[in-house]
Protein backbone atom coordinates (compact mmCIF):
# COMPACT_ATOMS: atom_id res chain seq x y z
CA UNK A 1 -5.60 27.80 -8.68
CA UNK A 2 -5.41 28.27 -12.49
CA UNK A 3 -4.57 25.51 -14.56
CA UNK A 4 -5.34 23.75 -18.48
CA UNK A 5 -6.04 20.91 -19.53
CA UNK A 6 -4.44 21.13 -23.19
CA UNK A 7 -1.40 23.17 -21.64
CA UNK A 8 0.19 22.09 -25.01
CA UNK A 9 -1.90 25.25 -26.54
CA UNK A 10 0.14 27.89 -25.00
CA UNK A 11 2.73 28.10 -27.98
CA UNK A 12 0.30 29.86 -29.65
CA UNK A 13 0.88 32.81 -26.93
CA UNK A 14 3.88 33.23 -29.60
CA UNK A 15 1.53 34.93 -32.18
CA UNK A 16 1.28 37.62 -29.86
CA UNK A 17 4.57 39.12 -31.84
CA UNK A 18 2.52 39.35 -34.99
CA UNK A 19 -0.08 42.32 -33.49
CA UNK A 20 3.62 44.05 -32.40
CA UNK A 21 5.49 43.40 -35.72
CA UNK A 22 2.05 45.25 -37.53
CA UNK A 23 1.92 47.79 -35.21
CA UNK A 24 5.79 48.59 -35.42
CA UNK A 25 6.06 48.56 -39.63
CA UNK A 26 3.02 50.26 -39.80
CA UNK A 27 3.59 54.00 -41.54
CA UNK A 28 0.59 56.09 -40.72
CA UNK A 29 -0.38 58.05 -44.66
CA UNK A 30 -0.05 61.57 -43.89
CA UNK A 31 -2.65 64.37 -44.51
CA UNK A 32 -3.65 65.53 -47.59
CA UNK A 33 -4.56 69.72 -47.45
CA UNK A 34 -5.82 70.96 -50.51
CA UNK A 35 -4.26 74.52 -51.20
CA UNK A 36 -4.73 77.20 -54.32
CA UNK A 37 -0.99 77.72 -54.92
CA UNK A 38 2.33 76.54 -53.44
CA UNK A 39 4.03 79.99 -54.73
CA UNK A 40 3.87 81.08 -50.73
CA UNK A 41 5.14 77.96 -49.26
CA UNK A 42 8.43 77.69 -47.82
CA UNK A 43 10.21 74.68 -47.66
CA UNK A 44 10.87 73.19 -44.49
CA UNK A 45 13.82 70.83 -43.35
CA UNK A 46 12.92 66.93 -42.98
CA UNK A 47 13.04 65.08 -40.45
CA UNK A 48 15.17 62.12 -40.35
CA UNK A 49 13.47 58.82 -39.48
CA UNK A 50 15.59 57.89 -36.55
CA UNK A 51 13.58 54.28 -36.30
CA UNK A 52 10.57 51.96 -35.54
CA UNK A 53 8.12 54.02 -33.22
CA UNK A 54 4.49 52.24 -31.80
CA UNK A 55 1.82 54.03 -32.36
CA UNK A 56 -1.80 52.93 -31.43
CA UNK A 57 -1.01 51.48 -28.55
CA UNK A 58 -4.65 51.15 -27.54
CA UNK A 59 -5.28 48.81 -30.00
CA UNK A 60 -1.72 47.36 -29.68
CA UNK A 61 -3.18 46.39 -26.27
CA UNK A 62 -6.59 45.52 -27.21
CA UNK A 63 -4.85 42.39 -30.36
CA UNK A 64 -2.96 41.43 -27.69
CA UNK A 65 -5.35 40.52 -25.49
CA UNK A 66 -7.34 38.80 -27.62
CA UNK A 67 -4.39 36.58 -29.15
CA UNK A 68 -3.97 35.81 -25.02
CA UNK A 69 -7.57 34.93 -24.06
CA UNK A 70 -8.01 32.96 -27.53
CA UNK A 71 -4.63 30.99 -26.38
CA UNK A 72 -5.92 30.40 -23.01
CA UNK A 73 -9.67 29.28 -24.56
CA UNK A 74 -7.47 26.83 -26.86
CA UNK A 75 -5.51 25.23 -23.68
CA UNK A 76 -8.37 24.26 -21.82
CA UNK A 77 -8.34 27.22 -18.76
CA UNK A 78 -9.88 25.34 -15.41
CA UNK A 79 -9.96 27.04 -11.77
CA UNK A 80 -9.54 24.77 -8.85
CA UNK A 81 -11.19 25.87 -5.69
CA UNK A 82 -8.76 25.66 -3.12
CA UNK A 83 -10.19 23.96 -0.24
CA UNK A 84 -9.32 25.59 3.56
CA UNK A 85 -7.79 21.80 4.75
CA UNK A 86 -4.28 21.84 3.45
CA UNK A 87 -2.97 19.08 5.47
CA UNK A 88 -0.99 16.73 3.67
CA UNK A 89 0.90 13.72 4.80
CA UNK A 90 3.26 11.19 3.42
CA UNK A 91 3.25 8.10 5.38
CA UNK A 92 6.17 5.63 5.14
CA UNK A 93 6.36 2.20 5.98
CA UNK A 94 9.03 1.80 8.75
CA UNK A 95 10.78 -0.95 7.10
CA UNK A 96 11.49 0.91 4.36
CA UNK A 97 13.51 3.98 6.22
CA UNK A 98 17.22 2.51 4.87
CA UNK A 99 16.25 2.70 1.43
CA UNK A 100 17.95 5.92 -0.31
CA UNK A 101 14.69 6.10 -2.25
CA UNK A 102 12.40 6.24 0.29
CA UNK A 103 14.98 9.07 2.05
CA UNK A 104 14.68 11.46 -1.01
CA UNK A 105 11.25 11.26 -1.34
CA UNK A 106 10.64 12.21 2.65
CA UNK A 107 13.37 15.27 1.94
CA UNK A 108 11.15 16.24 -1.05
CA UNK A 109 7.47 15.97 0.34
CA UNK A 110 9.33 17.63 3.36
CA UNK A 111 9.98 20.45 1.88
CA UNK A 112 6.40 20.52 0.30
CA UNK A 113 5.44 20.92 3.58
CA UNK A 114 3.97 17.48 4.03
CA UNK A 115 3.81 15.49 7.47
CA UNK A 116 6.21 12.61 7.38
CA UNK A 117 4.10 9.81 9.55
CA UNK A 118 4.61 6.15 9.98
CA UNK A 119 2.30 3.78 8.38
CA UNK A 120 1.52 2.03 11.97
CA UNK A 121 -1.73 2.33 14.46
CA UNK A 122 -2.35 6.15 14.92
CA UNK A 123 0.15 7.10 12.37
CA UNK A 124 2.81 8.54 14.34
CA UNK A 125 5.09 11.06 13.18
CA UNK A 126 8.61 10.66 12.00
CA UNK A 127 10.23 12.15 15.34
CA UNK A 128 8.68 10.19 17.48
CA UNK A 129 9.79 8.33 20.59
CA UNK A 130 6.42 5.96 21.04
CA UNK A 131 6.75 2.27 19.97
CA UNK A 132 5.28 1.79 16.53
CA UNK A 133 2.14 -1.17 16.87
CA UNK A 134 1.92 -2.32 12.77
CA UNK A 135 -1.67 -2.72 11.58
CA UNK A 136 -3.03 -4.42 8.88
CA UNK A 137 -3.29 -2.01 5.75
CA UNK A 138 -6.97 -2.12 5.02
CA UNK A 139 -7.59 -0.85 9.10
CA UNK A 140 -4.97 1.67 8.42
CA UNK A 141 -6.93 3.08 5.15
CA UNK A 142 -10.31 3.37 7.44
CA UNK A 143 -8.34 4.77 10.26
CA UNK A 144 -7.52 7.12 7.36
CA UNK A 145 -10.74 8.75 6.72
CA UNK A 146 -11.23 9.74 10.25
CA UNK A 147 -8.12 11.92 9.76
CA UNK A 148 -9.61 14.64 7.63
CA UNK A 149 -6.70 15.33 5.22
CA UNK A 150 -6.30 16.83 2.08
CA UNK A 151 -3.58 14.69 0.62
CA UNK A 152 -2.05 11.50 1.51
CA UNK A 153 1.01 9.62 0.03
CA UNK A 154 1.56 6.13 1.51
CA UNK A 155 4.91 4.31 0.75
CA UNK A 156 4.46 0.66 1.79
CA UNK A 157 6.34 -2.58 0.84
CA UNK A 158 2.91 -4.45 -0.08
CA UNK A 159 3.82 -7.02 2.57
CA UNK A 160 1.08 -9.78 1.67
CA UNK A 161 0.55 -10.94 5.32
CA UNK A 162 -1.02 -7.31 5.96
CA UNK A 163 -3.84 -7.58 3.55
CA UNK A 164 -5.88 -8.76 5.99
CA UNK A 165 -9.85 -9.11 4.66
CA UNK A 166 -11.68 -8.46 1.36
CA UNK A 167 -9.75 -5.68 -1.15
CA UNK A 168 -11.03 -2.18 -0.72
CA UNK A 169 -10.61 0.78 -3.34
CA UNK A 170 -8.32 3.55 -2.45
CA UNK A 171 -9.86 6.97 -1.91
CA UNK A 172 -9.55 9.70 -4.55
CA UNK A 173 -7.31 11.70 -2.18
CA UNK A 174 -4.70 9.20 -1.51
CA UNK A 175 -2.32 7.73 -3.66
CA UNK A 176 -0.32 4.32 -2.70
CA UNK A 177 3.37 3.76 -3.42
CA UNK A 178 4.66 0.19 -3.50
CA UNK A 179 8.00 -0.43 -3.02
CA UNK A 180 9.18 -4.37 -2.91
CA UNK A 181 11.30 -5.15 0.18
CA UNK A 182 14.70 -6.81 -0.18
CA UNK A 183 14.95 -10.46 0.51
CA UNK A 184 16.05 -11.53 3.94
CA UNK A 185 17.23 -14.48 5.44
CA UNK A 186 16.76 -14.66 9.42
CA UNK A 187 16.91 -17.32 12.25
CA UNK A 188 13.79 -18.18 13.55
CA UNK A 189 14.36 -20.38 16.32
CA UNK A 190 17.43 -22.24 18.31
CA UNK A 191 16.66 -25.40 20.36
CA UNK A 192 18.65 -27.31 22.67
CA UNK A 193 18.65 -30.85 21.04
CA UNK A 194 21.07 -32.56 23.52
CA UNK A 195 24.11 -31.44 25.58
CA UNK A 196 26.20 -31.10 22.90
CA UNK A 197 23.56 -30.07 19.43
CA UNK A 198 21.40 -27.25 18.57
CA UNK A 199 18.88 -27.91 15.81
CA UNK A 200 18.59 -24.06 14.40
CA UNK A 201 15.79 -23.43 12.07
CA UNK A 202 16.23 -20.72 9.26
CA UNK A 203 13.99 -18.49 7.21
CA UNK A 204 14.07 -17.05 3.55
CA UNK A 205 11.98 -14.34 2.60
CA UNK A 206 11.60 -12.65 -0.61
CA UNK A 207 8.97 -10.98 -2.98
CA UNK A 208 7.69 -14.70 -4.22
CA UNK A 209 8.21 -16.83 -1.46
CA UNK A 210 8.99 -17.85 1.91
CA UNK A 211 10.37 -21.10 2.84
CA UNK A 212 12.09 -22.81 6.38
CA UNK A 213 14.79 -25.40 6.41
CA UNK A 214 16.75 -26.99 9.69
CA UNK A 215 20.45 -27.16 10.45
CA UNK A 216 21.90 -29.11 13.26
CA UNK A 217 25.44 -27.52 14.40
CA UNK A 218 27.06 -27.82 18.18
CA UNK A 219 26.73 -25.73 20.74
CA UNK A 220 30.34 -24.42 20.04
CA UNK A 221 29.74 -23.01 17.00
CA UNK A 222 26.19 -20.84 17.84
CA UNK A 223 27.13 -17.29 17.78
CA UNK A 224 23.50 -15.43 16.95
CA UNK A 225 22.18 -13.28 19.92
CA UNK A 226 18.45 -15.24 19.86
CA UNK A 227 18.04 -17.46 23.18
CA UNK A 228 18.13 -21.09 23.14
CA UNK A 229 15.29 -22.72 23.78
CA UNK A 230 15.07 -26.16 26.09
CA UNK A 231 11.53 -27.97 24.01
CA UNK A 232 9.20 -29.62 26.96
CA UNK A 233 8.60 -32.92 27.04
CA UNK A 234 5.05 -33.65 25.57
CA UNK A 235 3.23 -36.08 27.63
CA UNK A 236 0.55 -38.05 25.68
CA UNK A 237 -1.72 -40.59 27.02
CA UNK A 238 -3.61 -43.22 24.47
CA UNK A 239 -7.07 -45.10 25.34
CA UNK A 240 -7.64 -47.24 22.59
CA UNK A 241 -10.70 -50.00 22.39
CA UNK A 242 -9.54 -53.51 20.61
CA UNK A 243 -11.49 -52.49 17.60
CA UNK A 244 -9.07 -49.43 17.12
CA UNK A 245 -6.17 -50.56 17.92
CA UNK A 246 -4.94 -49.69 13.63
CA UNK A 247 -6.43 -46.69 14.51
CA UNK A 248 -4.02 -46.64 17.11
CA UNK A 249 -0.92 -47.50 14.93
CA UNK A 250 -1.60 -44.63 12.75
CA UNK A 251 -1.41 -42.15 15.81
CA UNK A 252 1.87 -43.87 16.95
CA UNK A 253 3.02 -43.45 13.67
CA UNK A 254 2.58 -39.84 13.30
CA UNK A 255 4.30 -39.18 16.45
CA UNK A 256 7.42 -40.64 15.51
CA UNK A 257 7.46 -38.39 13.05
CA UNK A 258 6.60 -35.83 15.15
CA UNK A 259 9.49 -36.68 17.25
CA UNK A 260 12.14 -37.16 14.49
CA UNK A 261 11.64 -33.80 12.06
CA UNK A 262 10.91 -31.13 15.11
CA UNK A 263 13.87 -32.80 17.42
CA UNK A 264 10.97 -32.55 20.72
CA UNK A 265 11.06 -35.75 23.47
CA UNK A 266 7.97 -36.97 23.73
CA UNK A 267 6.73 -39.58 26.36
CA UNK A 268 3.65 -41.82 25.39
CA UNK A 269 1.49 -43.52 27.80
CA UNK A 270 -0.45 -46.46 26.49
CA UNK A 271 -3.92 -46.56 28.80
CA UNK A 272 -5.07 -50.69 29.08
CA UNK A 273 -7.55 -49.60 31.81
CA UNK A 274 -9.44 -46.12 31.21
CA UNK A 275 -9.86 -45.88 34.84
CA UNK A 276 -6.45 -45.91 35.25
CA UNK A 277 -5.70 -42.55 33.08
CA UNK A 278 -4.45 -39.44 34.71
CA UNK A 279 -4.41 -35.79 34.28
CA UNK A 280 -1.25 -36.21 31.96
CA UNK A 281 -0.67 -33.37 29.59
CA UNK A 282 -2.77 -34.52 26.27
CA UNK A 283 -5.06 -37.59 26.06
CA UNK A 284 -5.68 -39.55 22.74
CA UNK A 285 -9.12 -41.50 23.55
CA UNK A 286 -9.88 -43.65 20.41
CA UNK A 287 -13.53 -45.68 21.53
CA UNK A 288 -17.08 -45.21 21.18
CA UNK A 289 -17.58 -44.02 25.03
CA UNK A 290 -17.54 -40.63 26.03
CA UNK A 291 -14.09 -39.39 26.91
CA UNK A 292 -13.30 -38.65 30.93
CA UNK A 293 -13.32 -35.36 31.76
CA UNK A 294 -10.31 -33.52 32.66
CA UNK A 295 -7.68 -30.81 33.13
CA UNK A 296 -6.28 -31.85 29.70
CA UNK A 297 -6.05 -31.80 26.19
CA UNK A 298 -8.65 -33.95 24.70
CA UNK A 299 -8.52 -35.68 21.34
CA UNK A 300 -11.46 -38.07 20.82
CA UNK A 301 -13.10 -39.99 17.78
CA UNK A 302 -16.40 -39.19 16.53
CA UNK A 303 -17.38 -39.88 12.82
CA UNK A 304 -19.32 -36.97 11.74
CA UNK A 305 -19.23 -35.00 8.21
CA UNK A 306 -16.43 -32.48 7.89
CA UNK A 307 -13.70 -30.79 5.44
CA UNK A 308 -10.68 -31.79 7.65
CA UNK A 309 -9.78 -34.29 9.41
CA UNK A 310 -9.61 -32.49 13.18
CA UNK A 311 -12.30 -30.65 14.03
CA UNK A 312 -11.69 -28.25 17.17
CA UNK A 313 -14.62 -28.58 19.39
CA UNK A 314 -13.70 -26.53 22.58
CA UNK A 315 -10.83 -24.97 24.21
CA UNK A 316 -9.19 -28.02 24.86
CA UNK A 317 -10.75 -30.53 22.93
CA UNK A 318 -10.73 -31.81 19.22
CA UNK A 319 -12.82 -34.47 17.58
CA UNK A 320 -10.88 -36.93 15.05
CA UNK A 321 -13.84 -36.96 12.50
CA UNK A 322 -12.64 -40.53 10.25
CA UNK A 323 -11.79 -43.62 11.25
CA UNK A 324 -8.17 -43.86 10.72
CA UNK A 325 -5.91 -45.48 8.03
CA UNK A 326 -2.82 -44.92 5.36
CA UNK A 327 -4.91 -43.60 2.80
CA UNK A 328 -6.47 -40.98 5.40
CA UNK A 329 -4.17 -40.16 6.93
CA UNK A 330 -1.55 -39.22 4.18
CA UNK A 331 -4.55 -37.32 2.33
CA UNK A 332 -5.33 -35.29 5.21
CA UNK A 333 -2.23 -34.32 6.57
CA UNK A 334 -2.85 -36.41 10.40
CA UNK A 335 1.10 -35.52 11.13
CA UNK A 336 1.10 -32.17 10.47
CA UNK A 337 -2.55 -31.49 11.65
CA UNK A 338 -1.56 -33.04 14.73
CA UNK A 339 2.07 -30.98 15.08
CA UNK A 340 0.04 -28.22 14.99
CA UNK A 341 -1.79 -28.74 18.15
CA UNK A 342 1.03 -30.25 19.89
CA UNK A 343 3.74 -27.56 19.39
CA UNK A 344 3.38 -24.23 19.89
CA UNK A 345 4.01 -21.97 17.02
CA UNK A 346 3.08 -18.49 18.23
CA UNK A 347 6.04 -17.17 18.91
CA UNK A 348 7.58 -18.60 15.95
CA UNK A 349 5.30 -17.24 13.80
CA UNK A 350 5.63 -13.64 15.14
CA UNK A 351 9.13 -13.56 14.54
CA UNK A 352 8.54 -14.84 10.74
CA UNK A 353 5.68 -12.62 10.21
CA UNK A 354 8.62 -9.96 10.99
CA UNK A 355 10.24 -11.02 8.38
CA UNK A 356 8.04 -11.45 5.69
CA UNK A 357 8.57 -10.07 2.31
CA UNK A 358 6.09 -11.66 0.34
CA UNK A 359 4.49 -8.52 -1.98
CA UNK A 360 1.53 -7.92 -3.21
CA UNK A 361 0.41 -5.98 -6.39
CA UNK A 362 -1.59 -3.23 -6.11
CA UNK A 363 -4.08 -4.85 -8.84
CA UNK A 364 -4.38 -7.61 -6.62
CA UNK A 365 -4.46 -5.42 -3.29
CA UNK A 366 -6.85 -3.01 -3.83
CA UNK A 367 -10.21 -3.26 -5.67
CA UNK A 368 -10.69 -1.00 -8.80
CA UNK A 369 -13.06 1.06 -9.31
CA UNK A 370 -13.63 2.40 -5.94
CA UNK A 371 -16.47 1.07 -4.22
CA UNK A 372 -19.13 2.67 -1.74
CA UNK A 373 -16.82 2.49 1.19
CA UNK A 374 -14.67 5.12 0.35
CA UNK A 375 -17.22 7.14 -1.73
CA UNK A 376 -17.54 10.03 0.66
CA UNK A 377 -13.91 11.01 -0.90
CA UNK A 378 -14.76 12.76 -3.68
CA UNK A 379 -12.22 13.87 -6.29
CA UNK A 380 -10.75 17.45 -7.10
CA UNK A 381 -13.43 19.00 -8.91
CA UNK A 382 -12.65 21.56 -11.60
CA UNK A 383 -14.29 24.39 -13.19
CA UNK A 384 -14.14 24.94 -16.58
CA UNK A 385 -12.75 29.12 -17.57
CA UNK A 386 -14.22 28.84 -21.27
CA UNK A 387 -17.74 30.70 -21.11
CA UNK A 388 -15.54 33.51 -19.26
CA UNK A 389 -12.77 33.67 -21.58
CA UNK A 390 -15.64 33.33 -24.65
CA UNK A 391 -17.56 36.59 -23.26
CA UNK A 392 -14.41 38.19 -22.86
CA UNK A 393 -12.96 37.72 -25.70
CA UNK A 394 -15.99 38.34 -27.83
CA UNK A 395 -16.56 41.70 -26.16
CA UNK A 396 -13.04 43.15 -26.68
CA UNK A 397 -13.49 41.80 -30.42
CA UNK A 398 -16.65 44.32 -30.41
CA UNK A 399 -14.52 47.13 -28.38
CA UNK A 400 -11.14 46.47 -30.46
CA UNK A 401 -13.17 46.45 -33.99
CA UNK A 402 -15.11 49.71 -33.17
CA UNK A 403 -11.71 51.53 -31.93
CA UNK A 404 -10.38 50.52 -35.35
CA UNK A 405 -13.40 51.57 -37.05
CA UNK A 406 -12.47 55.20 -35.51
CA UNK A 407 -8.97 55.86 -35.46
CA UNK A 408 -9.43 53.86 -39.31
CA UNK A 409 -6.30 51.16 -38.14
């Protein structure tokens, strides 16, 4: 493919009217015949100049061409190879479908015959029927190599909970659109508070932030399609020494909390005899012994250096790693550490992450210059006309002078 790098040059292609204005007003002298007398000579009728005529047209040829390769040398003329993979695709973020934007540009690339895919695990087309898995984006641009293609467009809404890792560079042969998502507001959860109350938790999402808030409304009044949830009792067990029983207070504390802001019954067993404990949903051992074993949750106390204040230890057991009091436990967040491990948040979170519209720059996203992970993409290479159109143009100089020299133009 031809192309030019100054492509601003080509006006000059207009001077090819000043070779055709010369060779049109040009009025070839006539013959001079040297003759004894003009006594014989008849004279003959004129012709009448009936207009312009070309003559030359050789030459008329030859200035022309040189005004066009000079014009082409001045633009910059570059050859692209063409490479024999000419599969392109333009791969859309799902989420974005409903945006009239995102539709033109799929009827555009379309009918540039590019691929429409989805931006999801094994980038499915458009028209398909298979369920879409979402990936994180830096997998997706990996996965992306592997699919030897020429030219790829992504259209994403930057979500920020996709970047998932270090940033990576994009490679030279794919070029990422970023289009911000719209803020949403969504229900996250519904829970059955007493016979009469739901406590309904909300979410706001938008390109800065994402924030939660509660509302308590009666069953009446619900009219959203998500299922109401019935919270289980948590059942926690305490084994405290006499030298932590403050310790102890502190715990008791945070569970009234607990109990008040997520709306969940809890039932707490104070242990006065550790043989007397039973397998009882979590157990809270604050002493110096070894904690029992069993088929439970375990938190126990043991001192040790740490940056937070729980410590997970195994599968179902967590080490409190300070002695407990006001000023610790308001610095490092005991009632929320400890909501963590006592409710589960999975599911809530999936349904949030679903709604996320937190977006990310690409400056922020992707790492600049590109980096030795994507180097095997190399970028277009050109090739540079000039020393062509230079030993062209210099030998119909020679070919157009000498022609001149001989018809004396």
């Amino acid at each position: 493919m031809i192309g030019f790098s100054n492509p601003l040059m080509l006006w000059s292609l207009l001077c090819l009217s000043i070779p055709l204005a010369i060779h049109l007003l040009s009025r070839k002298e006539g013959k001079v015949i040297m003759i004894g007398s003009v006594r014989h000579l008849e004279e003959s009728p004129s012709q009448q100049f009936k207009g312009i005529k070309l003559n030359e047209y050789w030459l008329l040829m030859l200035r022309s061409l040189l005004i066009i390769l000079l014009s082409f040398f001045l633009a910059g003329a570059r050859y692209t190879p063409e490479s024999s993979n000419t599969k392109k695709w333009l791969i859309v973020e799902k989420a974005l479908l409903k945006k009239t934007v995102v539709k033109n540009l799929i009827d555009s690339f379309s009918a540039d015959d590019y691929e429409i895919r989805f931006l999801a695990k094994d980038f499915p087309l458009l028209e398909t029927n298979d369920k879409i898995i979402p990936a994180d984006y830096y997998s997706l641009l990996e996965a992306l190599e592997n699919q030897n293609i020429s030219k790829g467009i992504i259209i994403s809404s930057n979500t920020a909970s996709f970047f998932d890792g270090d940033a990576v560079s994009l490679p030279a042969n794919i070029q990422w659109l970023s289009i911000a998502p719209d803020p949403t507001s969504y229900l996250v959860s519904s829970r059955s508070i007493n016979s009469d109350s739901l406590m309904l938790r909300y979410g706001y999402s938008d390109a800065d932030l994402t924030y939660f808030n509660n509302k308590l409304i009666h069953k009446n009044d619900y009219k959203d399609s998500l299922a109401i949830t019935n919270p289980d009792t948590l059942k926690i067990s305490i084994y405290a020494e006499t030298n932590f029983q403050y310790d102890k207070k502190i715990i008791e504390a945070a569970l009234k909390v607990i109990q008040k802001s997520f709306r969940i019954p809890i039932t707490k067993q104070n242990i006065i005899d550790k043989s007397d404990y039973k397998n009882n949903g979590w157990l809270i051992w604050l002493s110096n012994e070894t904690a029992p074993t069993c088929d439970c949750n375990i938190i126990y106390l043991k001192e040790q250096a740490y940056t937070g204040l729980i410590k997970k230890v195994s599968a179902y057991q967590w080490a409190l790693t300070q002695r407990l009091n006001q000023k610790v436990a308001t610095q490092e967040h005991l009632t929320l550490d400890l909501a963590s491990l006592f409710i589960s948040t999975e599911a809530l979170r999936k349904r949030a992450l679903a709604f996320d519209a937190r977006f990310l720059s690409d400056s922020l996203a992707f790492a600049f210059p590109a980096n030795e992970k994507v180097a095997a993409f190399s970028p277009i290479v050109y090739q540079s006309l000039n020393n062509i159109l230079f030993i062209l143009f210099f030998s119909l100089f020679v070919i157009e002078r000498l022609l001149s020299y001989i018809r004396k133009q």
